[in-house]
C-alpha atoms as a PDB file:
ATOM      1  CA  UNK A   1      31.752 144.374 197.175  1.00  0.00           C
ATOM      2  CA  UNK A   2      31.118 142.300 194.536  1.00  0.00           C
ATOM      3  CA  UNK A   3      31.767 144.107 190.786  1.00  0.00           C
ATOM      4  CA  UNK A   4      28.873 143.199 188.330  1.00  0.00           C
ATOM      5  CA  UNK A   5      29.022 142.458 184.621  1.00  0.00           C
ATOM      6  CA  UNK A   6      27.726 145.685 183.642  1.00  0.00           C
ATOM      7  CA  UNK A   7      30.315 147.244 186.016  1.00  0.00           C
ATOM      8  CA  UNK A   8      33.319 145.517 184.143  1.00  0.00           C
ATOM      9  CA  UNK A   9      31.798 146.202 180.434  1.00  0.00           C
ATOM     10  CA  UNK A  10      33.329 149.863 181.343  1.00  0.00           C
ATOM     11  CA  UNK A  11      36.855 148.337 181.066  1.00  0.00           C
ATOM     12  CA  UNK A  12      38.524 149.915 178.324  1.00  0.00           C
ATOM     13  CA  UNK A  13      42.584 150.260 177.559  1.00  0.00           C
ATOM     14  CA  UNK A  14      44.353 151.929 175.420  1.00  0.00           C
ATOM     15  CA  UNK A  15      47.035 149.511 174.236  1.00  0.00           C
ATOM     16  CA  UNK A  16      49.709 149.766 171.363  1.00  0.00           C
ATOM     17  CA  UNK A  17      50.980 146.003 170.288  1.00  0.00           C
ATOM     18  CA  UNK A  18      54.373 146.547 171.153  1.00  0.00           C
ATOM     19  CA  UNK A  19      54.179 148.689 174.429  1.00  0.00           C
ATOM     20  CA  UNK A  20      56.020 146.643 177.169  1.00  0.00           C
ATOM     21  CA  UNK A  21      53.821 148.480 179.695  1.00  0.00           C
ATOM     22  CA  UNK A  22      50.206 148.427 178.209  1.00  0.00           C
ATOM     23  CA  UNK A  23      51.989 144.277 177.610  1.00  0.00           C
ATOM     24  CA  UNK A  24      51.571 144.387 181.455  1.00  0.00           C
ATOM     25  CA  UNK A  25      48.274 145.415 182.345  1.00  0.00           C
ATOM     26  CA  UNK A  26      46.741 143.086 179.272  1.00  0.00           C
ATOM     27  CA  UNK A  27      48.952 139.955 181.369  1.00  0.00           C
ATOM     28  CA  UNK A  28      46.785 141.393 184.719  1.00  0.00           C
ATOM     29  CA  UNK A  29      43.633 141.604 183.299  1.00  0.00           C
ATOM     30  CA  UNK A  30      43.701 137.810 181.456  1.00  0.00           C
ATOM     31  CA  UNK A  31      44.683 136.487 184.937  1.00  0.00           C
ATOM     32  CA  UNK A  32      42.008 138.235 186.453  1.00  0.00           C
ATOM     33  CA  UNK A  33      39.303 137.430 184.361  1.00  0.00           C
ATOM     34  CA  UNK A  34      38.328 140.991 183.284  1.00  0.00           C
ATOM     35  CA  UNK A  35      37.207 141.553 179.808  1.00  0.00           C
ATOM     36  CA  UNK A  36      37.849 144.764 178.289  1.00  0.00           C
ATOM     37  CA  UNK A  37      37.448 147.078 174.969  1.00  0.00           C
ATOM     38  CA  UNK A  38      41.107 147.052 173.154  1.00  0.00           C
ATOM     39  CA  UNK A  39      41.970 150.601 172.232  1.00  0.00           C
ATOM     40  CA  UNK A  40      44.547 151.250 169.561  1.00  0.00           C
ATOM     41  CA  UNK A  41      46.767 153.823 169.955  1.00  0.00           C
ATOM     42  CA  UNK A  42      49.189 154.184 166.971  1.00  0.00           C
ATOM     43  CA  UNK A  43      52.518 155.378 167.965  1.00  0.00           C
ATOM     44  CA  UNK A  44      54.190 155.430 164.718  1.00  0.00           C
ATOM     45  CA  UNK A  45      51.844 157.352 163.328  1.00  0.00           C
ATOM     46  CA  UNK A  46      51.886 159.930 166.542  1.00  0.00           C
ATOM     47  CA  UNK A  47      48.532 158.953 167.572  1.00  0.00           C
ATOM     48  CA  UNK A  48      49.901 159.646 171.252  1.00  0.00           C
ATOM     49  CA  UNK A  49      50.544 163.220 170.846  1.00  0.00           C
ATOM     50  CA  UNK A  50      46.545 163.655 169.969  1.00  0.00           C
ATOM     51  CA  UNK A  51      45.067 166.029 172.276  1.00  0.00           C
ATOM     52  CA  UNK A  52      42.099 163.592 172.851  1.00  0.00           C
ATOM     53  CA  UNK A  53      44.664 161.419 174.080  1.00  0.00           C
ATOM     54  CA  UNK A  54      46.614 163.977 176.017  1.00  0.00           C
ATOM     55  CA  UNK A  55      43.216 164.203 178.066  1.00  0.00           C
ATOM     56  CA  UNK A  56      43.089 160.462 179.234  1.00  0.00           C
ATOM     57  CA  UNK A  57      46.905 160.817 179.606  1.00  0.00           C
ATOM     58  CA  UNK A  58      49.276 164.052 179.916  1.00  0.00           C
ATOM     59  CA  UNK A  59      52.549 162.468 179.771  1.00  0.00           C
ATOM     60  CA  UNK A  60      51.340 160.654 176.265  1.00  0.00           C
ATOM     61  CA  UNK A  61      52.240 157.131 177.022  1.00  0.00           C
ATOM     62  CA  UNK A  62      50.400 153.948 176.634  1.00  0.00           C
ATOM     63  CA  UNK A  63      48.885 152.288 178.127  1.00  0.00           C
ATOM     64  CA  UNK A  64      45.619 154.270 179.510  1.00  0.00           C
ATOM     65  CA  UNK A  65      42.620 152.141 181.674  1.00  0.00           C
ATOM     66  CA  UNK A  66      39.219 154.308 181.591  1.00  0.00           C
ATOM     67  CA  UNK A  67      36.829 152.269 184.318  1.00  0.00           C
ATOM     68  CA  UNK A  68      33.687 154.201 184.043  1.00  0.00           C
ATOM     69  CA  UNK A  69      34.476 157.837 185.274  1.00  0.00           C
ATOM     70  CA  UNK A  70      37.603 156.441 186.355  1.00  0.00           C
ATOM     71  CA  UNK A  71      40.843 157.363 183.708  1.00  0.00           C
ATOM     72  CA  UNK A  72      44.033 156.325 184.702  1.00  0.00           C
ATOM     73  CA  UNK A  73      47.430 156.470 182.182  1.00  0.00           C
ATOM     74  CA  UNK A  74      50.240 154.342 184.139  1.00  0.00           C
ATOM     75  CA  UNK A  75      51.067 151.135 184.079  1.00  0.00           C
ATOM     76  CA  UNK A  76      52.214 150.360 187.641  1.00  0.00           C
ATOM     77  CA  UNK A  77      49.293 152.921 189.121  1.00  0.00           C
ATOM     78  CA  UNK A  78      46.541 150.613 186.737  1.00  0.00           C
ATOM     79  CA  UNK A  79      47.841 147.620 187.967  1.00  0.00           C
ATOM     80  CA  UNK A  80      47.574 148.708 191.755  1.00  0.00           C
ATOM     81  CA  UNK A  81      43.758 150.630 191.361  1.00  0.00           C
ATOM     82  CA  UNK A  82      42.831 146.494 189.530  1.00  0.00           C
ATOM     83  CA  UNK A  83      44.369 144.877 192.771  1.00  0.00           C
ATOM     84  CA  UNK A  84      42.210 147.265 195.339  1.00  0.00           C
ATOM     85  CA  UNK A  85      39.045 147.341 192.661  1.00  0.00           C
ATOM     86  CA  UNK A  86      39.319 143.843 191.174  1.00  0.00           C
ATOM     87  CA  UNK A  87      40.231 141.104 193.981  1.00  0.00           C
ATOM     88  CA  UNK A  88      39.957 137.944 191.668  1.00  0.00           C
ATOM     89  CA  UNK A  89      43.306 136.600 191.422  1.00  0.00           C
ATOM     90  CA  UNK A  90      45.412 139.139 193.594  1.00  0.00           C
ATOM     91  CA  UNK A  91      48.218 140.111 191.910  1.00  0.00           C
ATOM     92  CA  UNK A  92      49.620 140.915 195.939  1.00  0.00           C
ATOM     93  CA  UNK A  93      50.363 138.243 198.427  1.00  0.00           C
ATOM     94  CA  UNK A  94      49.283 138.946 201.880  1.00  0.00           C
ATOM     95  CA  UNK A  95      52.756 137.769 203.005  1.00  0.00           C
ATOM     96  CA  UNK A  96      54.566 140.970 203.577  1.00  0.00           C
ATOM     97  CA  UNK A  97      58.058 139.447 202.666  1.00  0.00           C
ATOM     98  CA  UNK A  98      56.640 138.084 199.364  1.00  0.00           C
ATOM     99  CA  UNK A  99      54.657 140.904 198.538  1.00  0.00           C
ATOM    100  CA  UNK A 100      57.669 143.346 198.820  1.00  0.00           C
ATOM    101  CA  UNK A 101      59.683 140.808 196.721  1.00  0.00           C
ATOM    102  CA  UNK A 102      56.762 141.852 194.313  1.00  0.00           C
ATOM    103  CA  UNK A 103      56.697 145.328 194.618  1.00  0.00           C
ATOM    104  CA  UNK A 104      60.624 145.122 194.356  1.00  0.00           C
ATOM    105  CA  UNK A 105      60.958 143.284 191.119  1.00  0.00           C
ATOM    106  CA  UNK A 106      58.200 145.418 189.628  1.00  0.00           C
ATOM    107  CA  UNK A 107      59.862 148.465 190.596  1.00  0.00           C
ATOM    108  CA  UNK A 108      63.500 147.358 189.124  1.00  0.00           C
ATOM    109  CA  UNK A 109      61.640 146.762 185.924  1.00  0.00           C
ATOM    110  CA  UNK A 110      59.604 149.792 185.531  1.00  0.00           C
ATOM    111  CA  UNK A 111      62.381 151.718 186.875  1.00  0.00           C
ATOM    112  CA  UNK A 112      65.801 150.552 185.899  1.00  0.00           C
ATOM    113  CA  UNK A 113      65.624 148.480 182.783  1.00  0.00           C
ATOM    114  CA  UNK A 114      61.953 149.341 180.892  1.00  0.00           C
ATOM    115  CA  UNK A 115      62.148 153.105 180.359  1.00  0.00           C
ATOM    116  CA  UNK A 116      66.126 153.138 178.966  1.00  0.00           C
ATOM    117  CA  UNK A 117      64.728 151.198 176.139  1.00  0.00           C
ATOM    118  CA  UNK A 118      61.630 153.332 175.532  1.00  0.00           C
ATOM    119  CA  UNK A 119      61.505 154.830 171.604  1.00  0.00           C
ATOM    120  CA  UNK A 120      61.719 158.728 173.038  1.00  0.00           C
ATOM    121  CA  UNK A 121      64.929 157.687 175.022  1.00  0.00           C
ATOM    122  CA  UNK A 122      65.810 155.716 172.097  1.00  0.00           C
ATOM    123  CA  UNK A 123      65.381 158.220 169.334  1.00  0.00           C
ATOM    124  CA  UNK A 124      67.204 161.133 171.583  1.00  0.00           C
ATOM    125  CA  UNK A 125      70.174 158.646 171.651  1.00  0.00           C
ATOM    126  CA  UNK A 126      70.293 158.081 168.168  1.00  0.00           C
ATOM    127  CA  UNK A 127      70.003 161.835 167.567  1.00  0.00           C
ATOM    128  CA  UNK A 128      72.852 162.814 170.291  1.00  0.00           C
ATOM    129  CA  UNK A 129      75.200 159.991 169.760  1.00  0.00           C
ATOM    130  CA  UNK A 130      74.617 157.744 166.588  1.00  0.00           C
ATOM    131  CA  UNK A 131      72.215 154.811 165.634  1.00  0.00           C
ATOM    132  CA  UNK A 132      74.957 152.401 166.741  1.00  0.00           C
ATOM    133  CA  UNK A 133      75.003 153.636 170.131  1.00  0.00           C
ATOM    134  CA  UNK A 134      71.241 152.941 170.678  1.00  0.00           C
ATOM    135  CA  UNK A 135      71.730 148.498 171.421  1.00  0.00           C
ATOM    136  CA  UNK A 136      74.968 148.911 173.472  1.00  0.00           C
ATOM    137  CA  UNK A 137      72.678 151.792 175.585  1.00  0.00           C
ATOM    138  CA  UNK A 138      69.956 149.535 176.132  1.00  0.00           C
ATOM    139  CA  UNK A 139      71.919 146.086 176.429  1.00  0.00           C
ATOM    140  CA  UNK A 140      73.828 147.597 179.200  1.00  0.00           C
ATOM    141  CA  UNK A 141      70.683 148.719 181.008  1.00  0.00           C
ATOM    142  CA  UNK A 142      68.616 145.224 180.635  1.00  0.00           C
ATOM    143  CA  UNK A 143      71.726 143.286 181.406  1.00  0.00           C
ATOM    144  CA  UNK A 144      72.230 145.595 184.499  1.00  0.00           C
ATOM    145  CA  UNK A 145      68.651 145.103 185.796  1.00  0.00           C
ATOM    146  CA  UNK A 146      68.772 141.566 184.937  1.00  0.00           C
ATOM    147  CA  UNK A 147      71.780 140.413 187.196  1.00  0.00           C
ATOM    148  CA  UNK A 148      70.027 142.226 189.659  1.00  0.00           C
ATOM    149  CA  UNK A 149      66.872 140.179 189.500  1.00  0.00           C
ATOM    150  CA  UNK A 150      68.911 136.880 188.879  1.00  0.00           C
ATOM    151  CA  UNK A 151      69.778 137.145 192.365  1.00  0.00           C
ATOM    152  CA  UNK A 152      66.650 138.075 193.860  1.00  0.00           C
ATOM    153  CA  UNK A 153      64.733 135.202 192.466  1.00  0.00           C
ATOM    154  CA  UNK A 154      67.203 132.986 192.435  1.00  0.00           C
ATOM    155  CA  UNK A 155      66.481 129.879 194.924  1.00  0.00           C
ATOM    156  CA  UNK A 156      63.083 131.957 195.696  1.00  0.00           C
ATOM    157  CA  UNK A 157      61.290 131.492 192.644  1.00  0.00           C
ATOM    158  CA  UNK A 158      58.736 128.161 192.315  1.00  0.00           C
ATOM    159  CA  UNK A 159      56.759 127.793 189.024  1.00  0.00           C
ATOM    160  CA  UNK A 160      56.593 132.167 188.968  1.00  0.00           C
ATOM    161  CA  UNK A 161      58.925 134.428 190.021  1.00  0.00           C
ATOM    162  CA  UNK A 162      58.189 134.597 193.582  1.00  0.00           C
ATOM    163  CA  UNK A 163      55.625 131.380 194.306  1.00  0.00           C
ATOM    164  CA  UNK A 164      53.124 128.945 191.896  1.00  0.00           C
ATOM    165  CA  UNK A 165      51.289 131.746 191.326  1.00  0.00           C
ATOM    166  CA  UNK A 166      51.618 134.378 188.950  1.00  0.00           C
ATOM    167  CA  UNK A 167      51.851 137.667 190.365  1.00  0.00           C
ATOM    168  CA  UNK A 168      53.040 141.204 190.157  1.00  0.00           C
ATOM    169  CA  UNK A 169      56.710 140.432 189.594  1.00  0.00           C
ATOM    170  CA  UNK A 170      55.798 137.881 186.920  1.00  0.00           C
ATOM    171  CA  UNK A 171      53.533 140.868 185.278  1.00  0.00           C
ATOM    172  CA  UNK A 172      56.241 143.073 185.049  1.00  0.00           C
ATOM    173  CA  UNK A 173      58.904 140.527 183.732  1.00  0.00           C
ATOM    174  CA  UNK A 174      57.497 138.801 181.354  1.00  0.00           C
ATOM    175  CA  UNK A 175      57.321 141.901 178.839  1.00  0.00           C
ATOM    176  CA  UNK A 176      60.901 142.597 179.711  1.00  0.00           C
ATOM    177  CA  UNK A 177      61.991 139.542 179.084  1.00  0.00           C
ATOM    178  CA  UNK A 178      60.260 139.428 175.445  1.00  0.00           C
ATOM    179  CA  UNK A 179      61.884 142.757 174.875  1.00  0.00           C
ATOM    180  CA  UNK A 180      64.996 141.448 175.595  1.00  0.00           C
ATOM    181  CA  UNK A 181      65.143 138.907 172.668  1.00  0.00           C
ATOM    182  CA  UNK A 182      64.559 141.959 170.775  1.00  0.00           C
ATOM    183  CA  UNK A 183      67.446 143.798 171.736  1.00  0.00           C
ATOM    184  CA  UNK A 184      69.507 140.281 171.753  1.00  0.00           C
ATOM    185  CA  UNK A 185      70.393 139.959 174.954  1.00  0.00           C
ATOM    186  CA  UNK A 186      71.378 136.170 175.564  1.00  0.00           C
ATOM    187  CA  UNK A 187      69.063 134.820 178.126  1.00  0.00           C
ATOM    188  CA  UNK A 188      71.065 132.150 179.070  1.00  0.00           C
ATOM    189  CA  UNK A 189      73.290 134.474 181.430  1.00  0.00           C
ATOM    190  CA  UNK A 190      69.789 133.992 183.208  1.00  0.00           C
ATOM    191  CA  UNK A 191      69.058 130.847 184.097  1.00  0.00           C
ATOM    192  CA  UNK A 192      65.883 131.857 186.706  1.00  0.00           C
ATOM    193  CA  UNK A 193      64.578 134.181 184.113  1.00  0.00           C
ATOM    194  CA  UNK A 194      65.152 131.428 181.663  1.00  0.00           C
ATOM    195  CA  UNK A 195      62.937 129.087 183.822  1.00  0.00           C
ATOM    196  CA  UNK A 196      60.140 131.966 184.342  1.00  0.00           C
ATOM    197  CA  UNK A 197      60.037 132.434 180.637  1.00  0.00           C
ATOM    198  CA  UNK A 198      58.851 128.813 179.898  1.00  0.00           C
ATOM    199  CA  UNK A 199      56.113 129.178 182.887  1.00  0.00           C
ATOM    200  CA  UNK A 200      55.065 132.310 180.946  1.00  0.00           C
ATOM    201  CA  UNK A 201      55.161 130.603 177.340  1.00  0.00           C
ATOM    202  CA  UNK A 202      52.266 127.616 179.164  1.00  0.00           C
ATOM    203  CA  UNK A 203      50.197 130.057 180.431  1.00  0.00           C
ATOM    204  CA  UNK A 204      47.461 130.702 178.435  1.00  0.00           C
ATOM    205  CA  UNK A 205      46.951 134.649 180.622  1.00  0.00           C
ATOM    206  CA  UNK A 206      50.316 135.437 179.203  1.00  0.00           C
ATOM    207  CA  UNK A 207      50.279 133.828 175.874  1.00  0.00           C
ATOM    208  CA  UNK A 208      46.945 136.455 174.936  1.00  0.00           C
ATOM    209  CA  UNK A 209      48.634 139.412 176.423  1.00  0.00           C
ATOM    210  CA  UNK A 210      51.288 139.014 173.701  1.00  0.00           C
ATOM    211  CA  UNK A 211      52.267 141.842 171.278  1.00  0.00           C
ATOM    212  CA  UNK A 212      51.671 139.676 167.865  1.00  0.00           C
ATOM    213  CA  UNK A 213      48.110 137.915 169.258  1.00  0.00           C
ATOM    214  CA  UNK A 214      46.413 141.916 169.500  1.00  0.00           C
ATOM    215  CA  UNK A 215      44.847 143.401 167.126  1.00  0.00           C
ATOM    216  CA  UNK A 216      46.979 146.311 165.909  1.00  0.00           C
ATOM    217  CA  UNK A 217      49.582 144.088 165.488  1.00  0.00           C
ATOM    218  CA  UNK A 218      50.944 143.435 162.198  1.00  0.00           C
ATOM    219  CA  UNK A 219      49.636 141.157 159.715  1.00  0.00           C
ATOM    220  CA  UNK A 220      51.925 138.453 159.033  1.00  0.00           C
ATOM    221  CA  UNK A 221      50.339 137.337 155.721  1.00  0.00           C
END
């Protein structure tokens, strides 16, 4: 069925600049052409912990997706409910090998790398152990994860991670690969992920999804 324009005017998500995972679902929605209302959700100044916001999302994170009557507050669960509701551009492949490379690289991400270097995790470290403790912790955990992909993608990947066409894996890792930099974690170890960046820094889906180009981020002036 086709989705009209009226139907997609309902897109609205609740985004903070910086999130890795509301990163994601803005990457999915540029490459499938969906235009949406840009939310900002403050998390330094708690804006998370809001009961309104508990209501689109108990667990507090970002990002959140309200379609209509539809409310939805995970990233991997948002990107699946676009793939079934929103067909442009499938995020998927129909080639079962390719599409559980997908779901495989996605799942390291959000899984084993992503939420070790997530503030509360962060801030409980910090609090337990020290504020020197907190980049070792999350090096270890993004290097980890990364040698793990390295290998999977390695003499699989073509322009993207897993073909010439972005996709699922390349939603997931190019957030985690801009949050690396952050926590100074040397790329070059990397060289597939290296490769995937620069596809990621031409594309013009990816280059809107980033944290400084929305508008919570940061002024630079």
């Amino acid at each position: 069925m086709d989705v009209t324009t009226a139907e997609r005017a309902k897109l609205q998500l609740y985004s903070y600049w910086r999130s890795s995972c509301a990163h994601r679902v803005r990457i999915a929605l540029n490459l499938k052409g969906l235009e949406y209302e840009y939310k900002a959700v403050d998390l330094l100044k708690n804006e998370h912990m809001s009961l309104d916001f508990e209501k689109l999302n108990p667990i507090k994170y970002v990002p959140a997706l309200v379609d209509g009557d539809t409310v939805i507050g995970d990233s991997f669960a948002i990107l699946l409910y676009l793939e079934e509701k929103y067909p442009e551009h499938p995020l998927l492949p129909k080639d079962l090998k390719k599409k559980a490379l997908n779901l495989q690289v996605a799942s390291i991400v959000g899984s084993s790398i992503q939420p070790f270097q997530n503030t509360k995790i962060l801030n409980y470290i910090e609090e337990k152990f020290g504020s020197n403790e907190k980049l070792p912790w999350v090096q270890f955990y993004i290097n980890d994860g990364f040698e793990a992909l390295e290998k999977l993608l390695k003499g699989v990947a073509g322009k993207y991670a897993t073909g010439d066409e972005a996709q699922l894996a390349d939603v997931f890792l190019a957030p985690q690969i801009l949050s690396a930099s952050w926590f100074q974690v040397d790329l070059s170890r990397f060289p597939t992920l290296a490769l995937l960046n620069e596809a990621y820094d031409q594309s013009s889906a990816f280059q809107a999804a980033l944290p400084l180009q929305q508008p919570d981020a940061p002024s630079s002036s």
